[in-house]
C-alpha atoms as a PDB file:
ATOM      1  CA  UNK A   1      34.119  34.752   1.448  1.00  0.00           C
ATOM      2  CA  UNK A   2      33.398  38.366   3.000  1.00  0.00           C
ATOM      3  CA  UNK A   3      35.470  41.187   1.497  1.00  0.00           C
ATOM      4  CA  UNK A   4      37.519  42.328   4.770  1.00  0.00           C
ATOM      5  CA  UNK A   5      38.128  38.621   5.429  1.00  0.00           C
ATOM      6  CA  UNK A   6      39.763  37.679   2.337  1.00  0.00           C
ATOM      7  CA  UNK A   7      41.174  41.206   2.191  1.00  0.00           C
ATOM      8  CA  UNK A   8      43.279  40.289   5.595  1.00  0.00           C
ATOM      9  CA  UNK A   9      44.710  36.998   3.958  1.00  0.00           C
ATOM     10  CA  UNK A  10      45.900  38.500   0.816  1.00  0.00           C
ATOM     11  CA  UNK A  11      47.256  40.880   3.051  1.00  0.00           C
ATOM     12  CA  UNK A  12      49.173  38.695   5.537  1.00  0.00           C
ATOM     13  CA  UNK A  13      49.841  36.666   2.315  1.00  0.00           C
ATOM     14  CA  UNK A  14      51.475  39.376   0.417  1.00  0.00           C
ATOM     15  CA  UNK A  15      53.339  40.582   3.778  1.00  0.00           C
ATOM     16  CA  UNK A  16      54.707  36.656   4.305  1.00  0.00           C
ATOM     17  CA  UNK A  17      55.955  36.691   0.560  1.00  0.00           C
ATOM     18  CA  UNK A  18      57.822  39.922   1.078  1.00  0.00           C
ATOM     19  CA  UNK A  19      59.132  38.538   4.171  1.00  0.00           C
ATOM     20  CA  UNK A  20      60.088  35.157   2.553  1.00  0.00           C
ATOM     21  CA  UNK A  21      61.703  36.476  -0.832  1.00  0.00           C
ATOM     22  CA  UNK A  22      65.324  35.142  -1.457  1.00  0.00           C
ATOM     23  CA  UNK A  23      67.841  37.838  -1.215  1.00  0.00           C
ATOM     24  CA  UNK A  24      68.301  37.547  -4.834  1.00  0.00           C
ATOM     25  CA  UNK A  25      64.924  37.898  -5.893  1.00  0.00           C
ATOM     26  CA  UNK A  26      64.391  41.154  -3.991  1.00  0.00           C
ATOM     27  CA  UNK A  27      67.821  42.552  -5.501  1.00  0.00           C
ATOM     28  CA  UNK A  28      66.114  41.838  -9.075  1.00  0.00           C
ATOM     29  CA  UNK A  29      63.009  43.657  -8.736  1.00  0.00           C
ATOM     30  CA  UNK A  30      62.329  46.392  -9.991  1.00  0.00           C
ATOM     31  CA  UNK A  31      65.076  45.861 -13.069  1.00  0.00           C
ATOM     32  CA  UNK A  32      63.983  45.246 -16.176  1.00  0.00           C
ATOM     33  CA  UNK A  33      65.080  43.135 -18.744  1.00  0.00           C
ATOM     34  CA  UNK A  34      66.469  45.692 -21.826  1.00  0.00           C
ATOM     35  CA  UNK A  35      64.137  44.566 -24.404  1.00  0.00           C
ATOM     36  CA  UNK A  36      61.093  44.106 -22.230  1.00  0.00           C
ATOM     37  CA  UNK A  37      61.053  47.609 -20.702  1.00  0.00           C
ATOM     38  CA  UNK A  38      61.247  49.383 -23.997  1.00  0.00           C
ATOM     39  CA  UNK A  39      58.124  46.544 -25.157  1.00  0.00           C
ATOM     40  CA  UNK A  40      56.199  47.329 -21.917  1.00  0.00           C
ATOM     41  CA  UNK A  41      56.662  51.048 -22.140  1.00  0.00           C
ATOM     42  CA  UNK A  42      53.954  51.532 -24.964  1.00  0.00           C
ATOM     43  CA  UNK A  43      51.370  49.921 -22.472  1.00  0.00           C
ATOM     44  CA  UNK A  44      50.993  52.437 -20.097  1.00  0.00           C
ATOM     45  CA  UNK A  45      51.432  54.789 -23.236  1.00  0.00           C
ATOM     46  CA  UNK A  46      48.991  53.973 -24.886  1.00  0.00           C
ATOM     47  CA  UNK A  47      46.799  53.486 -22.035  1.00  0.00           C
ATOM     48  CA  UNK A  48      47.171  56.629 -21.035  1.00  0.00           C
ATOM     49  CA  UNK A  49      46.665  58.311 -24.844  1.00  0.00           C
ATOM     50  CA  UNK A  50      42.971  56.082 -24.461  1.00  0.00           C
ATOM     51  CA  UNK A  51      42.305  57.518 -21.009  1.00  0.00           C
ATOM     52  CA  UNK A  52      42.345  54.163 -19.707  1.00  0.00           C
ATOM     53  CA  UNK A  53      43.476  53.884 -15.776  1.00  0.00           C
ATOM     54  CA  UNK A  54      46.691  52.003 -15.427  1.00  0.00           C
ATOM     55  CA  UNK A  55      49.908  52.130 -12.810  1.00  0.00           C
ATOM     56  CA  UNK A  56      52.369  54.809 -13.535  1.00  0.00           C
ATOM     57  CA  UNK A  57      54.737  53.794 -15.947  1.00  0.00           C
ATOM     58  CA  UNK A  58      57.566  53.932 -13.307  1.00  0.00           C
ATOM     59  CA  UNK A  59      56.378  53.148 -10.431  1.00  0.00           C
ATOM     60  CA  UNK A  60      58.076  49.831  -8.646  1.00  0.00           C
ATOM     61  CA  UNK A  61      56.511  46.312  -8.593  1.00  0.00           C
ATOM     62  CA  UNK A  62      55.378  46.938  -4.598  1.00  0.00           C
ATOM     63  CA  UNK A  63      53.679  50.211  -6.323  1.00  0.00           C
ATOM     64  CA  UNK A  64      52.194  48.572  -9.126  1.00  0.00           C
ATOM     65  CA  UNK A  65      50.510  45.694  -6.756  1.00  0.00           C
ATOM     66  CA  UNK A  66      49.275  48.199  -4.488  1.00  0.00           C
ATOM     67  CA  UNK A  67      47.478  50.500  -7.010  1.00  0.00           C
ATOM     68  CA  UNK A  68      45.948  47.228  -8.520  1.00  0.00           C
ATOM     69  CA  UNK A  69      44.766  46.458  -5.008  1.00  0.00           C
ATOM     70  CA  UNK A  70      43.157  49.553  -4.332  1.00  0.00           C
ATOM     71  CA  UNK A  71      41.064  49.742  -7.314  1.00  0.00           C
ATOM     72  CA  UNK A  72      40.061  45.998  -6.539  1.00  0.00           C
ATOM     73  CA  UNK A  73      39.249  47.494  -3.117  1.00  0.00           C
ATOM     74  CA  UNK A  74      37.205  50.225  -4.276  1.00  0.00           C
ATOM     75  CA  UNK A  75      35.298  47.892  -6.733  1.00  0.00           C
ATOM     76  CA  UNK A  76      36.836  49.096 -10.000  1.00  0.00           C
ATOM     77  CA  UNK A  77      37.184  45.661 -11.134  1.00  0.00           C
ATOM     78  CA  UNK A  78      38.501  46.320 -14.432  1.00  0.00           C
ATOM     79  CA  UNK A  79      41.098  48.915 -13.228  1.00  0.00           C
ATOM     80  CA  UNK A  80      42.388  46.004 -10.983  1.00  0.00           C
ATOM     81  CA  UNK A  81      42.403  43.346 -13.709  1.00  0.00           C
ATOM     82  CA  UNK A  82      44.522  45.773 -16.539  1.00  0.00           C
ATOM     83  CA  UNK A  83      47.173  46.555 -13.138  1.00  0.00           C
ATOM     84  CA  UNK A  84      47.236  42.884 -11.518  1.00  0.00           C
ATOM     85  CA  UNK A  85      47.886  41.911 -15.695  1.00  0.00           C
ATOM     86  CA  UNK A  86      50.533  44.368 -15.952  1.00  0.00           C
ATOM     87  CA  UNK A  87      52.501  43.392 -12.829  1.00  0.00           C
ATOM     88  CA  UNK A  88      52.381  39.767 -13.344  1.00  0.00           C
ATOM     89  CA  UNK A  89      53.691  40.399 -16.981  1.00  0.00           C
ATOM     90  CA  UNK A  90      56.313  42.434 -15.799  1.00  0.00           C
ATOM     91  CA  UNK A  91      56.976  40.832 -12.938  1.00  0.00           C
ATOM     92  CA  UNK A  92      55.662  37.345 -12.604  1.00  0.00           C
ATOM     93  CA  UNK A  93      58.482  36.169  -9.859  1.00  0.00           C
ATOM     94  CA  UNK A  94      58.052  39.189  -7.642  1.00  0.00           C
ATOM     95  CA  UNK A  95      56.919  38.173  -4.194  1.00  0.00           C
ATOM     96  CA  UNK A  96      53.558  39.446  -4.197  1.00  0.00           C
ATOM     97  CA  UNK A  97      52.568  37.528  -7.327  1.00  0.00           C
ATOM     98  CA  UNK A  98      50.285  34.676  -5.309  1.00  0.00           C
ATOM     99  CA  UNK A  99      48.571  37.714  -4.317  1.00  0.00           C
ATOM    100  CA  UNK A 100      47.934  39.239  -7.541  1.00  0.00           C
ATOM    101  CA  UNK A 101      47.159  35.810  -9.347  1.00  0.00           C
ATOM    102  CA  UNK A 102      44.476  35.244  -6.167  1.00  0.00           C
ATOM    103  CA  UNK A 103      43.375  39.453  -6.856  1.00  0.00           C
ATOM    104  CA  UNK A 104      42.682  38.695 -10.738  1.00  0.00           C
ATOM    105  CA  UNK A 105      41.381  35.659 -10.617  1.00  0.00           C
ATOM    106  CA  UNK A 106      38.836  37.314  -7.932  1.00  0.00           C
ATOM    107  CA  UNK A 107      37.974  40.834  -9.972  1.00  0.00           C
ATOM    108  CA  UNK A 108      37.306  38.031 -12.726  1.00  0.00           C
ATOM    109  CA  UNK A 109      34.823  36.521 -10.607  1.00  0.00           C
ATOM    110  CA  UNK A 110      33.284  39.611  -9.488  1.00  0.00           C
ATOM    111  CA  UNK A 111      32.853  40.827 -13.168  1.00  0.00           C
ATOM    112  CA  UNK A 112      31.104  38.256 -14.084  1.00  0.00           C
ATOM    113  CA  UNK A 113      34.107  36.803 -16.040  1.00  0.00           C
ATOM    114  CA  UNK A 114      33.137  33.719 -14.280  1.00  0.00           C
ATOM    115  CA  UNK A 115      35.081  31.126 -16.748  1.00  0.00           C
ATOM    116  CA  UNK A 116      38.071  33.321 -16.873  1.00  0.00           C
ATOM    117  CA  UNK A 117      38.335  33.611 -13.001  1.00  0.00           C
ATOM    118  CA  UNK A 118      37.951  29.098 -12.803  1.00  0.00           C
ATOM    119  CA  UNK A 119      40.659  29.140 -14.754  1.00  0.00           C
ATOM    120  CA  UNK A 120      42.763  31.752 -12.983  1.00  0.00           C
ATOM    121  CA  UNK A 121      41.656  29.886  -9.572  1.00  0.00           C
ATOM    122  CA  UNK A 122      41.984  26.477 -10.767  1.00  0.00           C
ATOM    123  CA  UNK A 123      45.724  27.265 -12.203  1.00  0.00           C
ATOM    124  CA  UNK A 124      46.660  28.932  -8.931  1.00  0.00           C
ATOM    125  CA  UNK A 125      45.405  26.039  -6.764  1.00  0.00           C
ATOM    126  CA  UNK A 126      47.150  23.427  -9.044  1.00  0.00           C
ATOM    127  CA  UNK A 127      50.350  25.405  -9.342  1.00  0.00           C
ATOM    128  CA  UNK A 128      50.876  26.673  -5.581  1.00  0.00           C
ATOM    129  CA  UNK A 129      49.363  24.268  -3.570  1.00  0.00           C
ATOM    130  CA  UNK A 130      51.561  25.552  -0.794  1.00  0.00           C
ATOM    131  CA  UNK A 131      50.598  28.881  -0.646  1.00  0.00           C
ATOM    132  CA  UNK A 132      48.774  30.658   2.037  1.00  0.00           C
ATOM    133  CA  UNK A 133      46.100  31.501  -0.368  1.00  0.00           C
ATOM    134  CA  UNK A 134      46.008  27.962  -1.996  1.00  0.00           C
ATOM    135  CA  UNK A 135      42.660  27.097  -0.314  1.00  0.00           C
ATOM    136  CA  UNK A 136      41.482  30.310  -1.389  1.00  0.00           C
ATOM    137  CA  UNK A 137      41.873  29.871  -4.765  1.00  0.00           C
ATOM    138  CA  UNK A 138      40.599  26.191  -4.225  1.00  0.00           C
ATOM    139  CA  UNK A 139      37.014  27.886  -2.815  1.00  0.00           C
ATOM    140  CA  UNK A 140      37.213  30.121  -5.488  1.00  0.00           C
ATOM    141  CA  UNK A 141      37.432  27.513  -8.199  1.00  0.00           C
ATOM    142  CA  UNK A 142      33.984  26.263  -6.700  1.00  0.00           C
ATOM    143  CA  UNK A 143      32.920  29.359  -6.443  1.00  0.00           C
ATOM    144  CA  UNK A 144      33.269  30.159 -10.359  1.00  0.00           C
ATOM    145  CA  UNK A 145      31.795  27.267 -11.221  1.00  0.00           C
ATOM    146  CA  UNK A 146      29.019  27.559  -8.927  1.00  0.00           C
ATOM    147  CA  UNK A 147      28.353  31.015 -10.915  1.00  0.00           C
ATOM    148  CA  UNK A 148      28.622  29.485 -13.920  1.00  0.00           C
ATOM    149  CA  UNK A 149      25.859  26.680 -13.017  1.00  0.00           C
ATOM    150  CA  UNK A 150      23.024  27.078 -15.477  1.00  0.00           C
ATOM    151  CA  UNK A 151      19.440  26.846 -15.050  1.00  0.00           C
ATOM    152  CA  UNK A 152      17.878  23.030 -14.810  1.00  0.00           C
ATOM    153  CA  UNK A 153      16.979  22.470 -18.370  1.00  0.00           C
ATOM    154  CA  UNK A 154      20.394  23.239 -19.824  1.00  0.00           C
ATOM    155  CA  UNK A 155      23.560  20.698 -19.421  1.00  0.00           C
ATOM    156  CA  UNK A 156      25.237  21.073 -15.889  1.00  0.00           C
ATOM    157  CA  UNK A 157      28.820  20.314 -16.952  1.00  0.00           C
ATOM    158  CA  UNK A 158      29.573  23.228 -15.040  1.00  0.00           C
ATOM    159  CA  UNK A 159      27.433  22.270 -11.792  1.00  0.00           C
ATOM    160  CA  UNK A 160      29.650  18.631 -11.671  1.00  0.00           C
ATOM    161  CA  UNK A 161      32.439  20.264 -11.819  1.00  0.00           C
ATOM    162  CA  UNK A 162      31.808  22.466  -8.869  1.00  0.00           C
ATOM    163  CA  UNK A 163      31.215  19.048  -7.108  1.00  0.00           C
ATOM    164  CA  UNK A 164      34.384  17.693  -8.037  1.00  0.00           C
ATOM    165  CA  UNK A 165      36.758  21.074  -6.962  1.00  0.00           C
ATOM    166  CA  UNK A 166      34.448  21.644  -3.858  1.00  0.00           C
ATOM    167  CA  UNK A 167      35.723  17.243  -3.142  1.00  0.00           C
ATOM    168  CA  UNK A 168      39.080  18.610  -3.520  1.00  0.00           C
ATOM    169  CA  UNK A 169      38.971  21.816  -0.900  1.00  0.00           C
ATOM    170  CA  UNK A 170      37.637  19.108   1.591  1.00  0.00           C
ATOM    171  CA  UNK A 171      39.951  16.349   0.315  1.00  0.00           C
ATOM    172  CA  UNK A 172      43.351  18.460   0.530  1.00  0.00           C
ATOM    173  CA  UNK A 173      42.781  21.394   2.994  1.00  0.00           C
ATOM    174  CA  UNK A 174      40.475  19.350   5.192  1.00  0.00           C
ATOM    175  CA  UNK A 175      41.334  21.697   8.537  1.00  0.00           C
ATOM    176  CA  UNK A 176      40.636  25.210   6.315  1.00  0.00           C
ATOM    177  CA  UNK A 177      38.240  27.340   7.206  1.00  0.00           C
ATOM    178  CA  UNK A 178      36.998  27.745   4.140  1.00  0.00           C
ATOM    179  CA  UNK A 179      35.830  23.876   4.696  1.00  0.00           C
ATOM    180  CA  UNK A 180      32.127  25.227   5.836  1.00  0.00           C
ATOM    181  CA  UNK A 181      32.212  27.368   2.859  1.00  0.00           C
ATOM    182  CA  UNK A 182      32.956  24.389   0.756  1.00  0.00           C
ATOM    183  CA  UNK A 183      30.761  22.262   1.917  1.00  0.00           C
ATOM    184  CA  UNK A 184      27.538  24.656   1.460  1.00  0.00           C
ATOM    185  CA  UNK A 185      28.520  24.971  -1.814  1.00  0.00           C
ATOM    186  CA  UNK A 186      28.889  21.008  -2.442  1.00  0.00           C
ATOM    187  CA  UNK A 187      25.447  20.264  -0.885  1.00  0.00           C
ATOM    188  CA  UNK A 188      23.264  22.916  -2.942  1.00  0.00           C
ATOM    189  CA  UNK A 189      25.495  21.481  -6.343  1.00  0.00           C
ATOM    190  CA  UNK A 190      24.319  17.520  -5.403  1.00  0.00           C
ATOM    191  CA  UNK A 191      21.046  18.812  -4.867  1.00  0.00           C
ATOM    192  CA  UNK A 192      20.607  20.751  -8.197  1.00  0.00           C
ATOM    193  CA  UNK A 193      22.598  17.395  -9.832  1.00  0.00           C
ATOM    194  CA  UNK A 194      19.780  15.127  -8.574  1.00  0.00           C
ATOM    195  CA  UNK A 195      17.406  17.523  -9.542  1.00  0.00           C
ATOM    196  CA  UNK A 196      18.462  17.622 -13.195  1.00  0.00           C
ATOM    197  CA  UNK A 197      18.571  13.710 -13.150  1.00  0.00           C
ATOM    198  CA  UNK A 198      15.131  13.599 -11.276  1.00  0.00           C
ATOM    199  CA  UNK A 199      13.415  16.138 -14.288  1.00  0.00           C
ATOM    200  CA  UNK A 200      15.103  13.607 -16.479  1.00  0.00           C
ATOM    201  CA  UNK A 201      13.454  10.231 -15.026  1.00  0.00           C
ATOM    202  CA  UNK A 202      10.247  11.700 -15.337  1.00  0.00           C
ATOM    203  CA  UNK A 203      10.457  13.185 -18.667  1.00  0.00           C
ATOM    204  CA  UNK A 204      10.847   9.454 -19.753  1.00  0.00           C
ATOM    205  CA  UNK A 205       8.484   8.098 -17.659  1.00  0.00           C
ATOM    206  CA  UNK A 206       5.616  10.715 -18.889  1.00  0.00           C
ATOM    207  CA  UNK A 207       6.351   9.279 -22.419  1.00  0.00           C
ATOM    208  CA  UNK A 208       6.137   5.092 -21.241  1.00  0.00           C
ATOM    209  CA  UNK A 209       9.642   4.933 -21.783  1.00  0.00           C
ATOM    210  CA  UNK A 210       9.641   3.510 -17.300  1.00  0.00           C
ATOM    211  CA  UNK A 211      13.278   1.155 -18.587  1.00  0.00           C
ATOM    212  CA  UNK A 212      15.132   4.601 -19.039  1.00  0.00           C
ATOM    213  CA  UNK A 213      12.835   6.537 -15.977  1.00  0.00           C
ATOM    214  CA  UNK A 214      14.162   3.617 -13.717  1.00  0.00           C
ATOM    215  CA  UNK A 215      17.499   4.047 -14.597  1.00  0.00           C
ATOM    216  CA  UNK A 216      17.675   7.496 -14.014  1.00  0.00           C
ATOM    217  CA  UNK A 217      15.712   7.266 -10.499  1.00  0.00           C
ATOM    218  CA  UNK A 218      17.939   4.222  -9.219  1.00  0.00           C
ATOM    219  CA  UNK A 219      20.787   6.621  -9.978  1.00  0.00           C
ATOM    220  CA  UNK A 220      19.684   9.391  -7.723  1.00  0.00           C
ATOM    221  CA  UNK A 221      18.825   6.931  -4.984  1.00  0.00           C
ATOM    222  CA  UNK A 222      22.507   5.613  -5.231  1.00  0.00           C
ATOM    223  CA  UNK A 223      24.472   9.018  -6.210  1.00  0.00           C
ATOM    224  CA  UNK A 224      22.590  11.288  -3.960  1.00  0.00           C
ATOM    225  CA  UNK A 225      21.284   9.847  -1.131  1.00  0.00           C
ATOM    226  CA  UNK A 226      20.582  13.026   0.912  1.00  0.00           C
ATOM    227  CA  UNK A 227      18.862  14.959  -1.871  1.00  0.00           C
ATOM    228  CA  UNK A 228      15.634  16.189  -0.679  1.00  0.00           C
ATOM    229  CA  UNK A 229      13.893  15.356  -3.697  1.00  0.00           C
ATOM    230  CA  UNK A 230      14.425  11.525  -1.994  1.00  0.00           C
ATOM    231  CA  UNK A 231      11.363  10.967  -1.688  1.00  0.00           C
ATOM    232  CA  UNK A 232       9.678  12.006  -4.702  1.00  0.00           C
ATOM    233  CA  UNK A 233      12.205   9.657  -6.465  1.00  0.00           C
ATOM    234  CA  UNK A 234      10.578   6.860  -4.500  1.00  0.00           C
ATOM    235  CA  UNK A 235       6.983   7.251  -5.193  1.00  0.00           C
ATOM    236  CA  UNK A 236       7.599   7.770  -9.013  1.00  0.00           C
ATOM    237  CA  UNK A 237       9.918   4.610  -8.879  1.00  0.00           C
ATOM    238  CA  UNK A 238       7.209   2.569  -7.373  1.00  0.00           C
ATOM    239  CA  UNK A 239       5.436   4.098  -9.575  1.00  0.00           C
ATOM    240  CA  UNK A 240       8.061   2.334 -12.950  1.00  0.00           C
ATOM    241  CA  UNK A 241       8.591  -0.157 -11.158  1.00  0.00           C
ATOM    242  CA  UNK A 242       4.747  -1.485 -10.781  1.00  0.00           C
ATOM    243  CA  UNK A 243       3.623  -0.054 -14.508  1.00  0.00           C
ATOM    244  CA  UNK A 244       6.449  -2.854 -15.830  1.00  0.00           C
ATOM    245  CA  UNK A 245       5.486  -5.589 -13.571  1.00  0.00           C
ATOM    246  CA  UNK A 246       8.529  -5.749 -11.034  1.00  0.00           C
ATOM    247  CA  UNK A 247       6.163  -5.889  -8.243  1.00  0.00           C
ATOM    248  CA  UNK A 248       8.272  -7.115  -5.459  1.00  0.00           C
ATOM    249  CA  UNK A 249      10.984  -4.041  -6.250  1.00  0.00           C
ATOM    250  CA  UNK A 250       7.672  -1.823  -5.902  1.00  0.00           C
ATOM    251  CA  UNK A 251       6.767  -2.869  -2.996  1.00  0.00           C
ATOM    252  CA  UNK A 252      10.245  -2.511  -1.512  1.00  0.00           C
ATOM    253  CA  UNK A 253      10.866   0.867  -2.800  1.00  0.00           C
ATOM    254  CA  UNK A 254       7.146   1.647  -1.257  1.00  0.00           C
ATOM    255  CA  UNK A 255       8.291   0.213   2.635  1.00  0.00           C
ATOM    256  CA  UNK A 256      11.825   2.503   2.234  1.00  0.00           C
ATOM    257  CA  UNK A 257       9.393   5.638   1.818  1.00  0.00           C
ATOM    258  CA  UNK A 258       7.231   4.923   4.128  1.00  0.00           C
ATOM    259  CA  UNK A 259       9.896   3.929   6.926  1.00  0.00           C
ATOM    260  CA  UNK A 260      12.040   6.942   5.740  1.00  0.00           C
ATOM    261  CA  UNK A 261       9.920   9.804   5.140  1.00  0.00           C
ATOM    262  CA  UNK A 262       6.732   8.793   6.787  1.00  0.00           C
ATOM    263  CA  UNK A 263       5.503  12.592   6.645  1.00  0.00           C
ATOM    264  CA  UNK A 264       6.044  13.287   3.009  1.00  0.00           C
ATOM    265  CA  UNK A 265       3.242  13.884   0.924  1.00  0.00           C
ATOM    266  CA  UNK A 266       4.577  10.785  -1.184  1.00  0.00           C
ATOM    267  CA  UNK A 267       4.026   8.493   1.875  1.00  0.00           C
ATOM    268  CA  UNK A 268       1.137   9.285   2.846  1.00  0.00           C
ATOM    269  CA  UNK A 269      -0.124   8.529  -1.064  1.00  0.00           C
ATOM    270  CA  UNK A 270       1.303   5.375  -1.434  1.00  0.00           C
ATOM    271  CA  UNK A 271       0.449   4.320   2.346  1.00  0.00           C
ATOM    272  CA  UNK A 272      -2.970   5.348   2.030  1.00  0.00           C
ATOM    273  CA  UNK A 273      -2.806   3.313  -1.266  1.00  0.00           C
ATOM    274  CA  UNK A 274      -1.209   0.042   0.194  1.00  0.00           C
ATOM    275  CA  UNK A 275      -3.787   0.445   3.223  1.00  0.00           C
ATOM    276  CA  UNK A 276      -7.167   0.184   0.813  1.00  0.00           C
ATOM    277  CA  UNK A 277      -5.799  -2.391  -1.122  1.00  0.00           C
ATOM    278  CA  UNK A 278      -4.519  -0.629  -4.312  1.00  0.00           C
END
């Protein structure tokens, strides 16, 4: 999501809080309970004895939020996360906290703390699925995750998940304009998944083991339909599926490729094949 985008809607999401907060609520801010404030005064204490950049020690929970948001603004992640920390823990039921939980979780992301902003995102999506910035934190639970993605070799635990959060943006906040987003996201995961599963087919078809290939290759034909690697997943399932003798599914699996992608390199093979008789 572009930076003066989501900047508006924490914004207008921080203004509707203020708006919103019970009478009651807005009377209690700013107090302290009398054992927490003498607790929370060695923070900013000892921050300050480290050199370490933190809200004044005094300054109100509007004050606190806002200095928080304008080192997030001005890209001093970690500034933001030790402020947007330090108001929540003071004040987690002031009316700008859906603000400051979406703000962390973000500089997480943005520090490449990508595991501790999915769970900051995922939290906030689960726990305030009303909030303005619910979707938000929806896209930025894909988002994480999507960062987190490895390379093809290694286990993609992480890329299946961003499938299944990216599902739930589109599943509960189907009219969001972060849908796009979301769905950009979901294609380029399913295409990585059935990439992984294709490298996987023909790792155990190079060694003769075409039972396991098969099983792997029927998969991506059922699971990920769209995948561009489509048709390669054909012509090396022909490929099993004549090696082990089922020559009827080989010739079926040949006519779908042919019919489907007639200009893929994998067509033309296996037409030109079929055509002189091999």
């Amino acid at each position: 999501m572009a930076g003066a985008g989501m900047g508006r809607r924490v914004e207008a999401a921080a203004a509707a809080e203020e708006v919103e907060a019970p009478a009651g609520e807005r009377a209690r801010r700013g107090r302290q309970r009398p054992w927490a404030g003498a607790a929370l005064a060695l923070v900013p204490l000892a921050a300050v004895a480290c050199g370490i950049a933190m809200p004044p020690p005094d300054a109100s929970p509007r004050q606190r939020f806002d200095w928080s948001r304008e080192r997030f603004e001005q890209e001093k992640y970690a500034d933001a996360v030790r402020g947007l920390r330090d108001h929540l823990f003071r004040d987690p039921l002031d009316a700008t906290s859906d603000s400051a939980r979406f703000l962390l979780a973000e500089a997480y992301l943005r520090s490449e703390q990508e595991l501790l902003a999915a769970n900051e995102f995922r939290q906030f999506a689960t726990t305030r699925p009303n909030s303005p910035l619910a979707d938000d934190a929806q896209l930025g639970t894909c988002r994480a995750y999507w960062a987190l993605s490895p390379d093809l070799p290694r286990d993609q635990e992480f890329t299946q998940n961003v499938v299944e959060e990216c599902t739930r943006l589109l599943e509960f906040f189907p009219r969001s304009e972060l849908a796009p987003e979301a769905r950009r996201i979901l294609a380029a995961a399913r295409e990585k998944l059935a990439r992984k599963a294709l490298r996987v087919g023909k790792w155990y078809f190079d060694r003769r083991l075409h039972e396991s290939a098969i099983i792997y290759l029927e998969t991506i034909l059922r699971t990920w339909p769209e995948a561009e690697v489509v048709p390669t997943t054909l012509a090396l399932l022909h490929d099993a599926y004549s090696t082990v003798g089922f020559q009827r599914e080989a010739d079926a699996v040949r006519q779908r490729l042919v019919e489907a992608y007639p200009e893929s390199p994998e067509a033309r093979r296996l037409g030109g094949e079929e055509a002189t008789g091999r």
